[in-house]
PDB file of N, CA and C in Angstrom:
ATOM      1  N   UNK A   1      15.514  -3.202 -13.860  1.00  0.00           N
ATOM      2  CA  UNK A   1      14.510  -2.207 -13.548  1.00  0.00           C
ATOM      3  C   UNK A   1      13.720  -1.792 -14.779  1.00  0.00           C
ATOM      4  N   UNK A   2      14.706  -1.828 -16.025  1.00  0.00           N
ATOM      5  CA  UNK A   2      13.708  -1.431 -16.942  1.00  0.00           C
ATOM      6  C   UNK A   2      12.563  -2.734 -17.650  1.00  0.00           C
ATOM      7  N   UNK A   3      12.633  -3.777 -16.974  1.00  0.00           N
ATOM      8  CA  UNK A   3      11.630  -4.431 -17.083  1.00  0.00           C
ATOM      9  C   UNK A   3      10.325  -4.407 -16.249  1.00  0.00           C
ATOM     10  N   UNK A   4      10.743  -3.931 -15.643  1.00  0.00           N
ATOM     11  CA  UNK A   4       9.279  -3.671 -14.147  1.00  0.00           C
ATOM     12  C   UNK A   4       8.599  -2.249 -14.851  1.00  0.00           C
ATOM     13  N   UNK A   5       9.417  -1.319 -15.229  1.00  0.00           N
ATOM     14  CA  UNK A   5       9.101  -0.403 -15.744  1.00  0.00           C
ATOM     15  C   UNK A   5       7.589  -0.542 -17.232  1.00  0.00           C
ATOM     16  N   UNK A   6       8.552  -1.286 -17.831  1.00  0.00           N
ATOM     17  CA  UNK A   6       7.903  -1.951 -19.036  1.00  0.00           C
ATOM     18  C   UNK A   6       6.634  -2.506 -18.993  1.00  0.00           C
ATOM     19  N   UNK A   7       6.316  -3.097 -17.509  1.00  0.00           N
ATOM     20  CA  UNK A   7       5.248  -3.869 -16.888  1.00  0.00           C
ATOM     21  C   UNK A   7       4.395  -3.169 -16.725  1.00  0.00           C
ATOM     22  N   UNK A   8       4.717  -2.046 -15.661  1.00  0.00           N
ATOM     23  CA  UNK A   8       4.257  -0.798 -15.447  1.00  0.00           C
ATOM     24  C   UNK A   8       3.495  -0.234 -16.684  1.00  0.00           C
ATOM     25  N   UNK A   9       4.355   0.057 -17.450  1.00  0.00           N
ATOM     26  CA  UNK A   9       3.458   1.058 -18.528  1.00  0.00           C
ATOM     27  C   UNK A   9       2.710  -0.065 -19.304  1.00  0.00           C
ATOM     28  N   UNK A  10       2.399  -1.404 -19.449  1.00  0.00           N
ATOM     29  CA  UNK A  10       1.749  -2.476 -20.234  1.00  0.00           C
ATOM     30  C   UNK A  10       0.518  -2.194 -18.831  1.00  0.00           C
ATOM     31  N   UNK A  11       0.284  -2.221 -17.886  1.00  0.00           N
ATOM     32  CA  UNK A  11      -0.544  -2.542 -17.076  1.00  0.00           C
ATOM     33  C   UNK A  11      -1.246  -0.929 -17.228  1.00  0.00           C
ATOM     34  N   UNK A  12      -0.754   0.385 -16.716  1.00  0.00           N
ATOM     35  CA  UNK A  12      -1.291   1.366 -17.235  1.00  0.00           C
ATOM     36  C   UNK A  12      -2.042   1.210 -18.446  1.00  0.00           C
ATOM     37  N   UNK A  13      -1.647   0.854 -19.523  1.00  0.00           N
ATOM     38  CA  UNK A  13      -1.982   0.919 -20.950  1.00  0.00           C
ATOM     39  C   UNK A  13      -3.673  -0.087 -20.469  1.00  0.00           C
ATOM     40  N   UNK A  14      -3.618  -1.204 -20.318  1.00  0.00           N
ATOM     41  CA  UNK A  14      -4.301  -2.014 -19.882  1.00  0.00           C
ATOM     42  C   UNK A  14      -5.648  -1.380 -19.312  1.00  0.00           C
ATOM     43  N   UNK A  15      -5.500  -1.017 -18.135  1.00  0.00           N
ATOM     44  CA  UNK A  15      -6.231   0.002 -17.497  1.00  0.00           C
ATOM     45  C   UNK A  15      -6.914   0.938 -17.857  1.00  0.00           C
ATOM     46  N   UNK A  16      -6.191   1.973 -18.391  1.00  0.00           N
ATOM     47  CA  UNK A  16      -6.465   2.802 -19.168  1.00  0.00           C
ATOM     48  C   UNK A  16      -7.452   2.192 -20.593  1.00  0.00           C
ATOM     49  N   UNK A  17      -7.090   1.194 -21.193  1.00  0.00           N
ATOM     50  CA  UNK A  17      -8.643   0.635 -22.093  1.00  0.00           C
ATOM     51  C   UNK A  17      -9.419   0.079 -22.083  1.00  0.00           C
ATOM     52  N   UNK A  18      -9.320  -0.272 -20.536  1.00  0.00           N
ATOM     53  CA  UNK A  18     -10.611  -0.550 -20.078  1.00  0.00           C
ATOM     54  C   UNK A  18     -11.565   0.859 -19.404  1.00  0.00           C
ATOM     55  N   UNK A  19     -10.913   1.534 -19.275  1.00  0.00           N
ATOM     56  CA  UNK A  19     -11.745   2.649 -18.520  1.00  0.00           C
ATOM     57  C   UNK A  19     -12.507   3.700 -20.267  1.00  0.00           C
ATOM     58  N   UNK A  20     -11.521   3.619 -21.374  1.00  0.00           N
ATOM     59  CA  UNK A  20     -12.134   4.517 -22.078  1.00  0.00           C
ATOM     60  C   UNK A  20     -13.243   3.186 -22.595  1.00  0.00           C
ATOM     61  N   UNK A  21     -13.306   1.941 -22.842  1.00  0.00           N
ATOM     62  CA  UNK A  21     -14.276   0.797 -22.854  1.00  0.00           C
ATOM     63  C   UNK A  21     -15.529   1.224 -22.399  1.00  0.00           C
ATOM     64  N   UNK A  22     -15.348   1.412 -21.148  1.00  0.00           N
ATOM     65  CA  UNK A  22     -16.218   1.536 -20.356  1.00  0.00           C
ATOM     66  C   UNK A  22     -17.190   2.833 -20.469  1.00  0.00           C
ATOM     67  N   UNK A  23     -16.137   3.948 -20.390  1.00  0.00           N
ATOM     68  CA  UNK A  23     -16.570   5.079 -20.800  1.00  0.00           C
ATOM     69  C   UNK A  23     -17.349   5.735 -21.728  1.00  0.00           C
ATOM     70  N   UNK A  24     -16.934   4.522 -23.088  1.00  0.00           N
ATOM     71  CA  UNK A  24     -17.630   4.536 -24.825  1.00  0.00           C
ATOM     72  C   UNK A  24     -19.192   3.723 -24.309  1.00  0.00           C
ATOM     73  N   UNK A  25     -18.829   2.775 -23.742  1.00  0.00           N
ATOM     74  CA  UNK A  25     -20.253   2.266 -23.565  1.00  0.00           C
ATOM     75  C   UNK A  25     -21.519   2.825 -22.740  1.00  0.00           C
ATOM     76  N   UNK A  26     -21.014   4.102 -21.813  1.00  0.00           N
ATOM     77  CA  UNK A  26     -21.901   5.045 -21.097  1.00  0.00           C
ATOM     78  C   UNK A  26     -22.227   5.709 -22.565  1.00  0.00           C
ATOM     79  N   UNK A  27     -20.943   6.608 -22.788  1.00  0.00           N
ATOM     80  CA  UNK A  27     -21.552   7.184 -23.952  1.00  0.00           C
ATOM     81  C   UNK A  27     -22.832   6.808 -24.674  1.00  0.00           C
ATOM     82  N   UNK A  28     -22.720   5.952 -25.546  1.00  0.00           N
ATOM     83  CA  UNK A  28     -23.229   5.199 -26.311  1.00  0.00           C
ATOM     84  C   UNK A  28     -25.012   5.153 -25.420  1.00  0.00           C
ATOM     85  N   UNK A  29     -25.363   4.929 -24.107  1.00  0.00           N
ATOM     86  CA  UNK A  29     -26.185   4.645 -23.474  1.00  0.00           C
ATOM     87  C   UNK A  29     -26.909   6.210 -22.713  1.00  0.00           C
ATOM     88  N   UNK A  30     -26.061   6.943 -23.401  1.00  0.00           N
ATOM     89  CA  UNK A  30     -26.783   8.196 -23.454  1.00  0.00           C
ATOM     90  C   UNK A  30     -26.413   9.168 -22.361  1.00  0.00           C
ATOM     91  N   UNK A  31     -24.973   8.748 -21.746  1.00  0.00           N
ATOM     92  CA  UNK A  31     -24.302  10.257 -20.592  1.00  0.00           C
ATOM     93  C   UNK A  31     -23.552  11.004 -21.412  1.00  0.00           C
ATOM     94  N   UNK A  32     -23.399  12.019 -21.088  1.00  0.00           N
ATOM     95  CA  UNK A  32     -22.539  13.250 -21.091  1.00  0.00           C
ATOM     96  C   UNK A  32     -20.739  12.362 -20.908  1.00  0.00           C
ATOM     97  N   UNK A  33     -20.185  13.044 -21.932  1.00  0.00           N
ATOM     98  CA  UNK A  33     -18.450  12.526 -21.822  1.00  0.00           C
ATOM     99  C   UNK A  33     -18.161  12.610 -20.348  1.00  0.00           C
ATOM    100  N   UNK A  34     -18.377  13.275 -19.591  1.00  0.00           N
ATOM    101  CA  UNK A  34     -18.238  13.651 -18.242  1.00  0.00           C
ATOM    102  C   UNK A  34     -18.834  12.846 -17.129  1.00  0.00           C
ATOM    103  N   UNK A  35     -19.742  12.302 -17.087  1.00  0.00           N
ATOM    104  CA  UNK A  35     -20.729  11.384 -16.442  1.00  0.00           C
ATOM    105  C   UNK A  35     -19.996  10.384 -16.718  1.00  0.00           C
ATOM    106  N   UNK A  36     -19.913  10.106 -18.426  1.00  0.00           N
ATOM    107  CA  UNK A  36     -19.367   8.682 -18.337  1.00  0.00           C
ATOM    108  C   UNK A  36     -18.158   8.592 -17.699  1.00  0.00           C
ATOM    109  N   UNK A  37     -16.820   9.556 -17.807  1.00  0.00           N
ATOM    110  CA  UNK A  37     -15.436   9.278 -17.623  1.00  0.00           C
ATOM    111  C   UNK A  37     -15.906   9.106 -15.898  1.00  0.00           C
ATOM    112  N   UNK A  38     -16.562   9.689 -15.285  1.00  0.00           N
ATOM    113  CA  UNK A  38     -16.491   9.275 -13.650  1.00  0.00           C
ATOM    114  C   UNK A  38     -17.318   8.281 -13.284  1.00  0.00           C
ATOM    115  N   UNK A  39     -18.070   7.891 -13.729  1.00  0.00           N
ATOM    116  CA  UNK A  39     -19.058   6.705 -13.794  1.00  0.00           C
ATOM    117  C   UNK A  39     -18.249   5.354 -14.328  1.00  0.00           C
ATOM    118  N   UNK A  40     -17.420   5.597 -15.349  1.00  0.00           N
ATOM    119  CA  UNK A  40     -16.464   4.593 -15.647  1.00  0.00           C
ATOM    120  C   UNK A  40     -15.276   4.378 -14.321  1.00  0.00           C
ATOM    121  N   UNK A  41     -14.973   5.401 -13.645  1.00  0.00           N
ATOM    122  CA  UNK A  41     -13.956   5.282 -12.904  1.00  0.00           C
ATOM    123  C   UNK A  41     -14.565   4.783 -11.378  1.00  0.00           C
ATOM    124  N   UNK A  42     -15.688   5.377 -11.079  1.00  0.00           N
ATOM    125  CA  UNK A  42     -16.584   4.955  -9.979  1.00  0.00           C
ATOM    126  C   UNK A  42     -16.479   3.212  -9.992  1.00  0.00           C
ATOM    127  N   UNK A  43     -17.003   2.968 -11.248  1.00  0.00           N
ATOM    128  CA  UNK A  43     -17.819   1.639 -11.044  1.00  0.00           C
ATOM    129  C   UNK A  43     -16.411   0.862 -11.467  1.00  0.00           C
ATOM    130  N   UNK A  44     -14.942   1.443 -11.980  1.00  0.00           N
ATOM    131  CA  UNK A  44     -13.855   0.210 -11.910  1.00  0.00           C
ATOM    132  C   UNK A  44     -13.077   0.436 -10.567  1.00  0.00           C
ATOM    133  N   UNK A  45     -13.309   1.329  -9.588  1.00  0.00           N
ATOM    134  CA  UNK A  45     -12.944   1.311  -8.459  1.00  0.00           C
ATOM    135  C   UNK A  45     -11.355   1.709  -8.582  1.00  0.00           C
ATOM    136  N   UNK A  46     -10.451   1.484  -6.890  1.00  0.00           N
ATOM    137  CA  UNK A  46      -9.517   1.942  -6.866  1.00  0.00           C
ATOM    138  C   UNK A  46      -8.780   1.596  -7.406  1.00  0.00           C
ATOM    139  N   UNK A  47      -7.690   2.847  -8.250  1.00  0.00           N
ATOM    140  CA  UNK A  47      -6.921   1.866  -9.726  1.00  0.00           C
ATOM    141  C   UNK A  47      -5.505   1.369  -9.012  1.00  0.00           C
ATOM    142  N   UNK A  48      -5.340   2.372  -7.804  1.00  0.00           N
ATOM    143  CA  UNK A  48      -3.923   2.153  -7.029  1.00  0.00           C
ATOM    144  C   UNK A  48      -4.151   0.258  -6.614  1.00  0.00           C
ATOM    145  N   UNK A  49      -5.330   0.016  -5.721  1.00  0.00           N
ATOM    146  CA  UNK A  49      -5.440  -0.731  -5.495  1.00  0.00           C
ATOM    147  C   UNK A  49      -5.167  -2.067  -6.375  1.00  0.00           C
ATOM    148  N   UNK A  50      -6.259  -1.890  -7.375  1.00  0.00           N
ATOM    149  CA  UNK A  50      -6.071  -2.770  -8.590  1.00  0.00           C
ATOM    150  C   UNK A  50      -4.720  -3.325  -9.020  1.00  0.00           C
ATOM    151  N   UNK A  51      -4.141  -2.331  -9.016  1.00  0.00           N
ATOM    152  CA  UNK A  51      -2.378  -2.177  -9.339  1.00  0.00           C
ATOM    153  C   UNK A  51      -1.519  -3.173  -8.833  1.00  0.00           C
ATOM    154  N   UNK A  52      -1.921  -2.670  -7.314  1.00  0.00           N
ATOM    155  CA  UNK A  52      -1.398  -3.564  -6.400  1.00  0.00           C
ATOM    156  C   UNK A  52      -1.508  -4.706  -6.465  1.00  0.00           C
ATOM    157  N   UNK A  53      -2.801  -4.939  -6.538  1.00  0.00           N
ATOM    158  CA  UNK A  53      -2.995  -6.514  -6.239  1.00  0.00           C
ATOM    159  C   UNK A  53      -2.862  -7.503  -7.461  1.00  0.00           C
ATOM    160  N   UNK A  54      -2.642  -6.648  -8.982  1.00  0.00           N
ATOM    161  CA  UNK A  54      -2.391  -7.453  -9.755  1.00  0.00           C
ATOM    162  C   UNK A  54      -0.691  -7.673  -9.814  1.00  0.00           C
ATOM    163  N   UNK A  55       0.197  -6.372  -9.452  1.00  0.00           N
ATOM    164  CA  UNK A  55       1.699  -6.827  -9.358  1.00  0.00           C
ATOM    165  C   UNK A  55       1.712  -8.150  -8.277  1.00  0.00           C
ATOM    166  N   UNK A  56       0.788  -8.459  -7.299  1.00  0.00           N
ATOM    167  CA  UNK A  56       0.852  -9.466  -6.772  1.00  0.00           C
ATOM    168  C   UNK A  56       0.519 -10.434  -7.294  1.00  0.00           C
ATOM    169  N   UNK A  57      -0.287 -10.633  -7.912  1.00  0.00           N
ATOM    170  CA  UNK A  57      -0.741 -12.020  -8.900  1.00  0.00           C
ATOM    171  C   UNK A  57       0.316 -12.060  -9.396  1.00  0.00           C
ATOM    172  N   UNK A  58       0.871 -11.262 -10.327  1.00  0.00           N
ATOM    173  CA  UNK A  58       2.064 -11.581 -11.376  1.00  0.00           C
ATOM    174  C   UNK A  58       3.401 -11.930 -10.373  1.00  0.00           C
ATOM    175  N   UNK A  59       3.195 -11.732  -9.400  1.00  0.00           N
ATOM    176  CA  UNK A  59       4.556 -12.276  -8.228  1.00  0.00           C
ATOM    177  C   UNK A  59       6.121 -10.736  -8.739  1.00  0.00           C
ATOM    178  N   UNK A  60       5.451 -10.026  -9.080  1.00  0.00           N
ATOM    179  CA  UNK A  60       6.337  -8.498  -9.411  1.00  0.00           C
ATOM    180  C   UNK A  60       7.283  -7.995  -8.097  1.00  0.00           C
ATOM    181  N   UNK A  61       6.176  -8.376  -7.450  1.00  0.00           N
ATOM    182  CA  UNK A  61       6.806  -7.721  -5.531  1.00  0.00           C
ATOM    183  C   UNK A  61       7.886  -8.769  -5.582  1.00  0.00           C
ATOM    184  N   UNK A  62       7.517  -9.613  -5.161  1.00  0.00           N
ATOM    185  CA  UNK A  62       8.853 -10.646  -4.600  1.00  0.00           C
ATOM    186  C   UNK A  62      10.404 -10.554  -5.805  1.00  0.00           C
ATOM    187  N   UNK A  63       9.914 -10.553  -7.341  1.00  0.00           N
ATOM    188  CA  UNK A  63      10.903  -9.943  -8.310  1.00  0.00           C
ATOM    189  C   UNK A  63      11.604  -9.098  -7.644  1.00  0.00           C
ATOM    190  N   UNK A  64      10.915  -7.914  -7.173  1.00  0.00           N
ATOM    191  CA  UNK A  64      10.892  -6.381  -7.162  1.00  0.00           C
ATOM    192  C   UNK A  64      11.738  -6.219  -5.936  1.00  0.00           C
ATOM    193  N   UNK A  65      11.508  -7.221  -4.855  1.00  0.00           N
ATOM    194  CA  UNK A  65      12.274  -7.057  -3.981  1.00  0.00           C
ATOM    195  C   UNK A  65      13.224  -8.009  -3.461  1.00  0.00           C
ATOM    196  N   UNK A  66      13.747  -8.685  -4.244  1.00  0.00           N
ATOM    197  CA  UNK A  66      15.019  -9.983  -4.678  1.00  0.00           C
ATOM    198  C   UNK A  66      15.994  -8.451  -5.725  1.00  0.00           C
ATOM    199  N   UNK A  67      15.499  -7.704  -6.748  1.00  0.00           N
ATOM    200  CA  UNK A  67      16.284  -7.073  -7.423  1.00  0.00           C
ATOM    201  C   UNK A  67      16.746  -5.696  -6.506  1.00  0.00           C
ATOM    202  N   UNK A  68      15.805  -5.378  -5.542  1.00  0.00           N
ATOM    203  CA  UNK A  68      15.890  -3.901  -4.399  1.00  0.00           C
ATOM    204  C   UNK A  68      17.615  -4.826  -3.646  1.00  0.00           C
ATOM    205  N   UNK A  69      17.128  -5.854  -3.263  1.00  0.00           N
ATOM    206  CA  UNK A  69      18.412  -6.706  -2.189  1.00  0.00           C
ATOM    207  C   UNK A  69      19.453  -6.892  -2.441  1.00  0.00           C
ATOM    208  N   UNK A  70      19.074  -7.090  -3.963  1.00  0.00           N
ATOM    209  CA  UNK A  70      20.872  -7.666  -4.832  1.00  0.00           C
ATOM    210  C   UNK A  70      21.809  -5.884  -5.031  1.00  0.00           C
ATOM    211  N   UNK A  71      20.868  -4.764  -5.244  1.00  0.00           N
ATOM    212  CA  UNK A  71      21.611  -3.573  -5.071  1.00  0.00           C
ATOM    213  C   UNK A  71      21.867  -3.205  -3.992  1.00  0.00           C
ATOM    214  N   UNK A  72      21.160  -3.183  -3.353  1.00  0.00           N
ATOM    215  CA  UNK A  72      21.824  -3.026  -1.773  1.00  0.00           C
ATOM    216  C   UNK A  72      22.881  -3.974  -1.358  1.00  0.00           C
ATOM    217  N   UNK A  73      22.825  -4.879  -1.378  1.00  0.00           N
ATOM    218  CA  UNK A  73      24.096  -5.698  -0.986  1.00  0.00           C
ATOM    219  C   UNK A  73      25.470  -5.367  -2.404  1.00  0.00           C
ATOM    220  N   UNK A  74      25.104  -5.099  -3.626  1.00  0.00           N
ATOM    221  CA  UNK A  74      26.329  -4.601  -4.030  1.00  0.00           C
ATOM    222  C   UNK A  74      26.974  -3.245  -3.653  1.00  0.00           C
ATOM    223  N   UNK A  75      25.776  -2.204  -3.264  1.00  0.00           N
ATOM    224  CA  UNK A  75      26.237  -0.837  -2.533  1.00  0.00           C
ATOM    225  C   UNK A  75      26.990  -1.405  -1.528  1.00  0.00           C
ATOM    226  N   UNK A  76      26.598  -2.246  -0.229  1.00  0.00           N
ATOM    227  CA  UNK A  76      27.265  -2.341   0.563  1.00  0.00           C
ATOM    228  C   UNK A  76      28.848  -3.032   0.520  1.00  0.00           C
ATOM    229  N   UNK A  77      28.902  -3.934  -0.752  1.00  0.00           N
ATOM    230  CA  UNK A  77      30.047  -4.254  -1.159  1.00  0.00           C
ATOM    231  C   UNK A  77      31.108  -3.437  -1.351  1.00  0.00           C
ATOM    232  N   UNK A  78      30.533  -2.638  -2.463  1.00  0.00           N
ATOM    233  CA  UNK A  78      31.243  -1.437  -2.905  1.00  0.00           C
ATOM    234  C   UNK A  78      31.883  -0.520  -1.981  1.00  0.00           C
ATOM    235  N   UNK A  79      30.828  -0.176  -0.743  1.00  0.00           N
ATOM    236  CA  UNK A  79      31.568   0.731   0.099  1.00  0.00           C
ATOM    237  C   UNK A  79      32.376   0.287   1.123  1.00  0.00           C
ATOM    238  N   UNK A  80      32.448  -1.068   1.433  1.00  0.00           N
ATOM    239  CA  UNK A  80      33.214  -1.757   2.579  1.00  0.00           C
ATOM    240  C   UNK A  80      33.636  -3.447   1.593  1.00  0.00           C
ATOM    241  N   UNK A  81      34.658  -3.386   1.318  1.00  0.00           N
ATOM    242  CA  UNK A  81      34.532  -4.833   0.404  1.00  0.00           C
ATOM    243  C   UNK A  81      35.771  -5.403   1.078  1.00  0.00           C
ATOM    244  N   UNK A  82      36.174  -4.728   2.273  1.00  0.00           N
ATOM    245  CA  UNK A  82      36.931  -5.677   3.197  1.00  0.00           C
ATOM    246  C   UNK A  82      36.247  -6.243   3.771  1.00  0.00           C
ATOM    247  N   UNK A  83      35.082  -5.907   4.586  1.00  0.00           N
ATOM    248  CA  UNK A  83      34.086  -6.552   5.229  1.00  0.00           C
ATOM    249  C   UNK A  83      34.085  -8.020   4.716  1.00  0.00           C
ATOM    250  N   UNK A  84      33.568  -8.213   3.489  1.00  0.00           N
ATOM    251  CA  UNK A  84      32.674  -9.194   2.832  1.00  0.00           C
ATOM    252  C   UNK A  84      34.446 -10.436   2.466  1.00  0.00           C
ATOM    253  N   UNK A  85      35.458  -9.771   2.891  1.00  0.00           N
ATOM    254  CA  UNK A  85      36.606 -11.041   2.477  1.00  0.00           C
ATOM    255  C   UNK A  85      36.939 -11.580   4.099  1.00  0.00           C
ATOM    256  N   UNK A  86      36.799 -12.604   3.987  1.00  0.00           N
ATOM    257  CA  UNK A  86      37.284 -13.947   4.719  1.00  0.00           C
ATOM    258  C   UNK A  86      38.613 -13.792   4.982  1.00  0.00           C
ATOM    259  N   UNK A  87      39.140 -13.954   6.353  1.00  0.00           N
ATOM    260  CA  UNK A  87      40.545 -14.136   6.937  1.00  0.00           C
ATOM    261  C   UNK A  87      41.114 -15.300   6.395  1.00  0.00           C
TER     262      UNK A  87
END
């Protein structure tokens, strides 16, 4: 988990310099800090989205939920581990 995590905050980070990028270059073109920071965020669109669809490029989900399965099936071990032994 603390690698997804790690991903997480590299992709934030990511994001995040492209938006102050963006933001410096309104500046620079003559808006108000304020204009630019929403004008930067307007024109890079939804960041949730973005998010999403790049943990999908990177194949994170399918990681993400192969590592969700392997804890659940050791919880379920743990709490019934007669179940899981063979007669």
């Amino acid at each position: 988990m603390r690698l997804f995590r790690r991903w997480d905050h590299d992709l934030n980070a990511e994001i995040e310099a492209h938006l102050r990028m963006a933001e410096q270059d309104r500046v620079e073109r003559g808006e108000t800090r304020e204009q630019a920071r929403r004008g930067a965020r307007r024109e890079f669109g939804n960041e949730a989205l973005i998010k999403e669809v790049t943990r999908e490029m990177w194949g994170w989900c399918a990681l993400y939920g192969l590592a969700r399965d392997f804890r659940y099936a050791a919880r379920m071990l743990r709490k019934s581990p007669g179940f899981a032994v063979r007669p």
